[in-house]
N, C-alpha and C. Protein backbone atom coordinates (compact mmCIF):
# COMPACT_ATOMS: atom_id res chain seq x y z
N UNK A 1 -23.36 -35.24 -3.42
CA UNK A 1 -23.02 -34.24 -2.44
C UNK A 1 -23.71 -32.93 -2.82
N UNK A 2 -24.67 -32.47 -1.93
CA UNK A 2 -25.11 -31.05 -2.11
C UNK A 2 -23.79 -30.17 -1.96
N UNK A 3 -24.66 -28.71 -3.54
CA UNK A 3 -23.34 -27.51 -3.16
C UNK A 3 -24.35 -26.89 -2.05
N UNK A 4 -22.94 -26.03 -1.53
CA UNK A 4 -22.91 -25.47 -0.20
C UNK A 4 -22.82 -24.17 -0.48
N UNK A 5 -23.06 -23.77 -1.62
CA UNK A 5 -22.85 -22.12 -2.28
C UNK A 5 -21.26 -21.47 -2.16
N UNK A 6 -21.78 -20.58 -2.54
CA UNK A 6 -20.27 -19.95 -2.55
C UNK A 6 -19.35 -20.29 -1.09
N UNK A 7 -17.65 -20.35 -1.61
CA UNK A 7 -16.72 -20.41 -0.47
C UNK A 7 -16.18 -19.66 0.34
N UNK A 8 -15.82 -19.56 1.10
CA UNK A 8 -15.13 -17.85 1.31
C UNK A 8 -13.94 -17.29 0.84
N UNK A 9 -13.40 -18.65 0.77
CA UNK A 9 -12.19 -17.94 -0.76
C UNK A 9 -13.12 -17.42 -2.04
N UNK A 10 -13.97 -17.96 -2.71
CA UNK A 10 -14.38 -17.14 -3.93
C UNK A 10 -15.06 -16.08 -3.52
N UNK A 11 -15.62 -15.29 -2.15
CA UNK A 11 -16.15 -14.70 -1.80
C UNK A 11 -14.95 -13.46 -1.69
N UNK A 12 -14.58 -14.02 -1.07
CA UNK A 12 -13.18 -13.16 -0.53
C UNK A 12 -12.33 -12.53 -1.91
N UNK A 13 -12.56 -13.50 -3.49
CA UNK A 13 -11.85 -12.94 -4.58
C UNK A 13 -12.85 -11.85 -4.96
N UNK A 14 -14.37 -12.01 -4.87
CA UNK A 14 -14.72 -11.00 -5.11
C UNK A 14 -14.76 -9.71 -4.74
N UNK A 15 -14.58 -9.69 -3.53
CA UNK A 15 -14.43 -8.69 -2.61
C UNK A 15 -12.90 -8.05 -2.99
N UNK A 16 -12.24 -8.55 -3.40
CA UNK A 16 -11.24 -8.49 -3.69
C UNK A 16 -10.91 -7.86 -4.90
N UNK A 17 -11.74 -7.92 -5.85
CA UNK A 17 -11.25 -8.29 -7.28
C UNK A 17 -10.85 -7.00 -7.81
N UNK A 18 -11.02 -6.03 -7.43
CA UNK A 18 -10.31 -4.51 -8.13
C UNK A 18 -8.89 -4.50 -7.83
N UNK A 19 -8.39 -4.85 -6.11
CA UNK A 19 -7.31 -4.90 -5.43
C UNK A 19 -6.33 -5.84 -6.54
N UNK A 20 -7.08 -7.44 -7.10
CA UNK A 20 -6.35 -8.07 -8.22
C UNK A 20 -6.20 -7.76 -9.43
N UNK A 21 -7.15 -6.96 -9.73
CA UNK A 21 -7.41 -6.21 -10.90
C UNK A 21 -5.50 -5.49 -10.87
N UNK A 22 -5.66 -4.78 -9.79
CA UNK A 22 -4.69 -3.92 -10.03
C UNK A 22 -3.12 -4.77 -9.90
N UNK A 23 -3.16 -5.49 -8.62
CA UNK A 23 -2.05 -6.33 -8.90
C UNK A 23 -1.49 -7.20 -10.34
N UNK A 24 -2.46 -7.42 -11.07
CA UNK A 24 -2.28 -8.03 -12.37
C UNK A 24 -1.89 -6.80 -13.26
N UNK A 25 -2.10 -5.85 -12.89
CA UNK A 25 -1.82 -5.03 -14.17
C UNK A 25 -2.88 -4.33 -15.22
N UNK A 26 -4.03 -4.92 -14.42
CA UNK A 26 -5.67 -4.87 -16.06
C UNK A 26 -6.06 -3.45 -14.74
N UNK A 27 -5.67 -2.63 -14.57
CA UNK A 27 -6.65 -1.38 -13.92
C UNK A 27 -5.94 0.03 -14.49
N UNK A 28 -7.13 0.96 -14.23
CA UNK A 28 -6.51 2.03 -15.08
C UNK A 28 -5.25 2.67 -14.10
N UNK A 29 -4.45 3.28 -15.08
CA UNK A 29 -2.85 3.94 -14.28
C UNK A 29 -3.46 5.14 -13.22
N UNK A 30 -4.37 5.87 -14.11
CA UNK A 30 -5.13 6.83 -13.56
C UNK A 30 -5.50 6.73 -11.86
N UNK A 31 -6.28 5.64 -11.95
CA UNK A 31 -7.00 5.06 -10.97
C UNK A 31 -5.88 4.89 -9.92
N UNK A 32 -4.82 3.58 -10.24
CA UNK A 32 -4.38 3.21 -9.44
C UNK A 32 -3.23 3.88 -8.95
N UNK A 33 -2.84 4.84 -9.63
CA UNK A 33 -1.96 6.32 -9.16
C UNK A 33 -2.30 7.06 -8.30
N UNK A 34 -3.59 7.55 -8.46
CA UNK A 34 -4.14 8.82 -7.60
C UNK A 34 -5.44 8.41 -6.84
N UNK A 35 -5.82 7.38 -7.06
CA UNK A 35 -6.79 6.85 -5.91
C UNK A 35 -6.00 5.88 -4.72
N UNK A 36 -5.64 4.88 -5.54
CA UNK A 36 -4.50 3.82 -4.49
C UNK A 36 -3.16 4.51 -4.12
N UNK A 37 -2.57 4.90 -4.80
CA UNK A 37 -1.42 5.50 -4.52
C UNK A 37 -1.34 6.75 -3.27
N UNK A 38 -1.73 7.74 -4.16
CA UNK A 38 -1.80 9.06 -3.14
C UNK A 38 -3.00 9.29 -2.56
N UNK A 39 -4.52 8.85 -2.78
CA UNK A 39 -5.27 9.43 -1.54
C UNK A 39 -4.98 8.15 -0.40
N UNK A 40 -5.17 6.83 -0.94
CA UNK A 40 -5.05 5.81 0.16
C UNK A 40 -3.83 6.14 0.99
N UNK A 41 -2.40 6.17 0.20
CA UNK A 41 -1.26 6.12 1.35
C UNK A 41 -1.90 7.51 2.05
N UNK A 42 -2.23 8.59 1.77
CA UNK A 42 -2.12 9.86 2.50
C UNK A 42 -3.04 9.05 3.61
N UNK A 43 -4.22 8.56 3.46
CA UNK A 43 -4.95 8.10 4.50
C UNK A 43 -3.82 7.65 5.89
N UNK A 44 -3.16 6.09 5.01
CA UNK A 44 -1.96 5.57 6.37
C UNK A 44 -1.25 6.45 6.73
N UNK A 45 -0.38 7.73 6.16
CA UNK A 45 -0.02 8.56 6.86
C UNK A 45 -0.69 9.67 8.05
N UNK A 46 -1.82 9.68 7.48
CA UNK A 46 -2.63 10.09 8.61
C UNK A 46 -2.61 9.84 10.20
N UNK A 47 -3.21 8.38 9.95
CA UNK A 47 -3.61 7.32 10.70
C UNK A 47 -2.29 7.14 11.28
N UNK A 48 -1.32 7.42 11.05
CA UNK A 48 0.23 6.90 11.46
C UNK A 48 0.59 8.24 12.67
N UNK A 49 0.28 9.69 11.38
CA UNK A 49 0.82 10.43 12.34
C UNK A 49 -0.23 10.50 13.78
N UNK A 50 -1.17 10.58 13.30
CA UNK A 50 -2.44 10.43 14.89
C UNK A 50 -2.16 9.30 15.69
N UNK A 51 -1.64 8.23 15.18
CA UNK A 51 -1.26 7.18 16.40
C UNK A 51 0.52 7.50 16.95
N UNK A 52 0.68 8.15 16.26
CA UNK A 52 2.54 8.93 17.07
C UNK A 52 2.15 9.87 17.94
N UNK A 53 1.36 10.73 17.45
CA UNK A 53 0.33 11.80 18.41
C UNK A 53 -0.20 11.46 19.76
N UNK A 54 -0.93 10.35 19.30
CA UNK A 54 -1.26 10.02 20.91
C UNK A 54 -0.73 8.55 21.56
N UNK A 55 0.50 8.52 21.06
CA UNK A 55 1.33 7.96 21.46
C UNK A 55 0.98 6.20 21.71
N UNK A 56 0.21 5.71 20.65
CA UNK A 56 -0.09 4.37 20.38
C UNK A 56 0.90 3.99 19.59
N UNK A 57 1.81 3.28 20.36
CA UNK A 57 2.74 2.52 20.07
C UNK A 57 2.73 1.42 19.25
N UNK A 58 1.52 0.21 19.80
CA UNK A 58 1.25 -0.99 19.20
C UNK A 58 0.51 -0.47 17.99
N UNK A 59 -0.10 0.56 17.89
CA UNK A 59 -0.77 0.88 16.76
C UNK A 59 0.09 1.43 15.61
N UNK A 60 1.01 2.14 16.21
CA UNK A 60 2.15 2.79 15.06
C UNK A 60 2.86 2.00 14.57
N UNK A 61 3.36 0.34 15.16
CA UNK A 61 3.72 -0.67 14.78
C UNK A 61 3.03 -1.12 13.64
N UNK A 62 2.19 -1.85 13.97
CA UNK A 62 0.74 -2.56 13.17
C UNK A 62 0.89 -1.26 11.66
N UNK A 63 1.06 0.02 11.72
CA UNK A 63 0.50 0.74 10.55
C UNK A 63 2.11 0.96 10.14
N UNK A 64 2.95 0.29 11.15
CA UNK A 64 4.41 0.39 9.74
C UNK A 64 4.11 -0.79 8.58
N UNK A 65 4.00 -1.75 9.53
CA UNK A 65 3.88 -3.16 8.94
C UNK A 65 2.74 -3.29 7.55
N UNK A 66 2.04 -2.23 7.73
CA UNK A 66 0.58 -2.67 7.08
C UNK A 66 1.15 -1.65 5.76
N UNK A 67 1.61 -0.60 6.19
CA UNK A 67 2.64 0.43 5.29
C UNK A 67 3.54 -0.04 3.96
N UNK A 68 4.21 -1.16 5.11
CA UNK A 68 5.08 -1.71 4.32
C UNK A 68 4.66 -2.78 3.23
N UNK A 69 3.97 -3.44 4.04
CA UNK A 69 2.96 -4.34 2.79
C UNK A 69 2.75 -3.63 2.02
N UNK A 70 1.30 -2.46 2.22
CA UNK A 70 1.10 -1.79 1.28
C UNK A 70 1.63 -1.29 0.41
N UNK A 71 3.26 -0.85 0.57
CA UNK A 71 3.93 -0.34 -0.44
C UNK A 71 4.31 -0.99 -1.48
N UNK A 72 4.95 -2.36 -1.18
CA UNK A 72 5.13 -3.10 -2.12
C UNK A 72 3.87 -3.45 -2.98
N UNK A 73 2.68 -3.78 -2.28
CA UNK A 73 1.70 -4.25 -3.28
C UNK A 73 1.25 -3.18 -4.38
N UNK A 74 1.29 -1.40 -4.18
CA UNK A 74 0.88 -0.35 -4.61
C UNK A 74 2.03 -0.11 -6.03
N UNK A 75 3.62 -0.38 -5.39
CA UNK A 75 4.54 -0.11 -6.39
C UNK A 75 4.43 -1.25 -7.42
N UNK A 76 4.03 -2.48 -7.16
CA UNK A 76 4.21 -3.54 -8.21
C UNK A 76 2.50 -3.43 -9.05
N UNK A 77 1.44 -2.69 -8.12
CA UNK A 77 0.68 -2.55 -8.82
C UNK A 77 0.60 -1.29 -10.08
N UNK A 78 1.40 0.04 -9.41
CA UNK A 78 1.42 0.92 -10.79
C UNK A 78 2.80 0.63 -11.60
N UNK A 79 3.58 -0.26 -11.01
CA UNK A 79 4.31 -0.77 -12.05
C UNK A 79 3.90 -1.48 -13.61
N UNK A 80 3.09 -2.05 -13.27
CA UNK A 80 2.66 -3.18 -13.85
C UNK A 80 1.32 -2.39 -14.79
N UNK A 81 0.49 -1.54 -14.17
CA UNK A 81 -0.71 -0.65 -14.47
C UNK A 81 0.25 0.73 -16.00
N UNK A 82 1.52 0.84 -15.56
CA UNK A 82 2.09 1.65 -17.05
C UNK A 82 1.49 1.29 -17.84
N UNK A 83 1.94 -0.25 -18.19
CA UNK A 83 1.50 -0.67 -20.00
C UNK A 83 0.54 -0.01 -19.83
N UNK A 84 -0.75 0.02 -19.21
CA UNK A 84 -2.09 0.65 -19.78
C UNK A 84 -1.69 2.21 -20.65
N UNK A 85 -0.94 3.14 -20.14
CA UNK A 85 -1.45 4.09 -20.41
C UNK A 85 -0.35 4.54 -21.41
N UNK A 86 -0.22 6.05 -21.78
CA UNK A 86 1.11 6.11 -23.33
C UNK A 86 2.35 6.13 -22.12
N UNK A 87 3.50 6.41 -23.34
CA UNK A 87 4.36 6.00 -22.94
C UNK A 87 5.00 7.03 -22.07
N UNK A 88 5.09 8.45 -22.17
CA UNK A 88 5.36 9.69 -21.18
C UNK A 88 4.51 8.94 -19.83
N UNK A 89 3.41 8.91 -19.72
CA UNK A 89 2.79 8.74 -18.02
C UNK A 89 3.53 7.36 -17.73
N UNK A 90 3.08 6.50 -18.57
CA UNK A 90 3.94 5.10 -18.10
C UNK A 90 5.08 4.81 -17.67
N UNK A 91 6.11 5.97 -18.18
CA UNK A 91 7.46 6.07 -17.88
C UNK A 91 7.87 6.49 -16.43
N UNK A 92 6.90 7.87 -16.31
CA UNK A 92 7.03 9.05 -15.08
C UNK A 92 6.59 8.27 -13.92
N UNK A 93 5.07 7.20 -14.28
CA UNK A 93 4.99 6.68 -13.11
C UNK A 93 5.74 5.93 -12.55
N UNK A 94 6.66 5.25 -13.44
CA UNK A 94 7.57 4.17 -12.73
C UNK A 94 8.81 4.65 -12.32
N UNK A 95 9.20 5.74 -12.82
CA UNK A 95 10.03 6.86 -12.32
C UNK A 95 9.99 7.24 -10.72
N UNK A 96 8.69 7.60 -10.59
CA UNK A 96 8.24 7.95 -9.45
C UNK A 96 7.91 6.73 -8.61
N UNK A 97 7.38 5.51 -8.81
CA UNK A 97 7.60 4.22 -7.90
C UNK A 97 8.89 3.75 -7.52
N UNK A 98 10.02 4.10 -8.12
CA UNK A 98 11.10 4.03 -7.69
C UNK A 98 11.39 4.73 -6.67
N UNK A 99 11.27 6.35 -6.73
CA UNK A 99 11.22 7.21 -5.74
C UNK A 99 11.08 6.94 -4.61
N UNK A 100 9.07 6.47 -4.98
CA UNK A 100 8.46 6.12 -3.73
C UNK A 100 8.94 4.92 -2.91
N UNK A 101 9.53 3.71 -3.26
CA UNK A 101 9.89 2.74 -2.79
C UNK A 101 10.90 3.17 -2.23
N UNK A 102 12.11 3.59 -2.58
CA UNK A 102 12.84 4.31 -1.88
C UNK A 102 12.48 5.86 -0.43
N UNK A 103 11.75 6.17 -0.71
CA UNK A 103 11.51 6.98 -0.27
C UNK A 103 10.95 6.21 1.44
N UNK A 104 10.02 5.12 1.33
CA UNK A 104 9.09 4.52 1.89
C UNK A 104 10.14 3.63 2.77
N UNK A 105 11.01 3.17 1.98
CA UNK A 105 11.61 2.09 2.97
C UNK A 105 12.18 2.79 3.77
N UNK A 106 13.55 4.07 3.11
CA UNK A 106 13.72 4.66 4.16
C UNK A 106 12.92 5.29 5.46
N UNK A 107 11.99 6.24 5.53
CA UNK A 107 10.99 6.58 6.21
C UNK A 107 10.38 5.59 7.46
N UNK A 108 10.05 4.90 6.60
CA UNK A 108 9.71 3.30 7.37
C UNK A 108 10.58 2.60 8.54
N UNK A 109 12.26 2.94 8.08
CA UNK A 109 12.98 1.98 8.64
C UNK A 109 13.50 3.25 10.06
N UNK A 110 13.33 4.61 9.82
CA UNK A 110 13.47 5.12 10.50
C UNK A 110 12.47 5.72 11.89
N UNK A 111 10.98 5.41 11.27
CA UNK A 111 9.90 5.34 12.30
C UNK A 111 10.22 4.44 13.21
N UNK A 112 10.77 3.01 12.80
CA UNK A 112 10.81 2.07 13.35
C UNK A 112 11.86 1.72 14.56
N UNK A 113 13.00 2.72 13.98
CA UNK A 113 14.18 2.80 14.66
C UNK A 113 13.84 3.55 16.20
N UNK A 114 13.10 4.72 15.60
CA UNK A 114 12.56 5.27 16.55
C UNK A 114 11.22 4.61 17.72
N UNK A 115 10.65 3.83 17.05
CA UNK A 115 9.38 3.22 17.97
C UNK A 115 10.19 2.43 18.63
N UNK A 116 11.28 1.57 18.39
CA UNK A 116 12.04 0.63 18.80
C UNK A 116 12.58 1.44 20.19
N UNK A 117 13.50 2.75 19.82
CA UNK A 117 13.99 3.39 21.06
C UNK A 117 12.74 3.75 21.77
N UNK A 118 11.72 4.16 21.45
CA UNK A 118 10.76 4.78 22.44
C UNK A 118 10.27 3.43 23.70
N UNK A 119 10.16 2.51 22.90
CA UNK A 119 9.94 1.20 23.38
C UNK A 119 10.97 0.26 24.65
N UNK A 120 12.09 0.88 24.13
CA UNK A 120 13.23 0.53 25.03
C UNK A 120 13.15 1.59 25.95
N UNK A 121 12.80 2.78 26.06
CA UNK A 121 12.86 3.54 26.96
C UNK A 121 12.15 3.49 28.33
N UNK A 122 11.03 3.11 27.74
CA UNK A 122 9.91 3.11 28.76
C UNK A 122 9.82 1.61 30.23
């Protein structure tokens, strides 16, 4: 049987592989704090408040959902990203992923409450 070259699953891990990097735990805290954490989410908040703005509904849906994923994958990733660094940042960050998880679900569950009534309204 001839190979057929790469698959799109191993294609897809490469493309991937920082995103696993970080889910495993092997990426810097640095990195995955203030690059993944706070510039990326600020991005979805963006993108969230401009689709409440102009009143894209199905879109403000889609970016809870994608939110919510994201959060969990971001908190278990700088969870896990502490060990890397000493023990003061390692601590504070997971300090603060607590926060944020909390912070997020609530937020989240209340956009939703609200898209839900806007949705029933119309």
């Amino acid at each position: 049987m001839a190979d057929r070259g790469p698959s799109i699953g191993s294609a897809l891990c490469v493309f991937l592989a920082p995103e696993i990097r970080v889910w495993r735990g092997k990426a810097s805290l640095r990195l995955v704090f203030w690059g993944y954490g706070v510039v990326a989410g600020s991005v979805l908040a963006v993108l969230f408040a401009t689709a409440y703005y102009l009143n894209q509904i199905a879109l403000q849906q889609t970016l809870i959902v994608v939110s919510a994923l994201y959060t969990v994958w971001i908190v278990v990733g700088i969870w896990r990203c502490a060990a890397n660094a000493t023990a003061f940042w390692g601590n504070l960050a997971r300090l603060l992923c607590v926060a944020w998880a909390m912070n997020t679900a609530f937020v989240l569950m209340f956009l939703q409450i609200d898209l839900l009534a806007t949705f029933m309204l119309q």
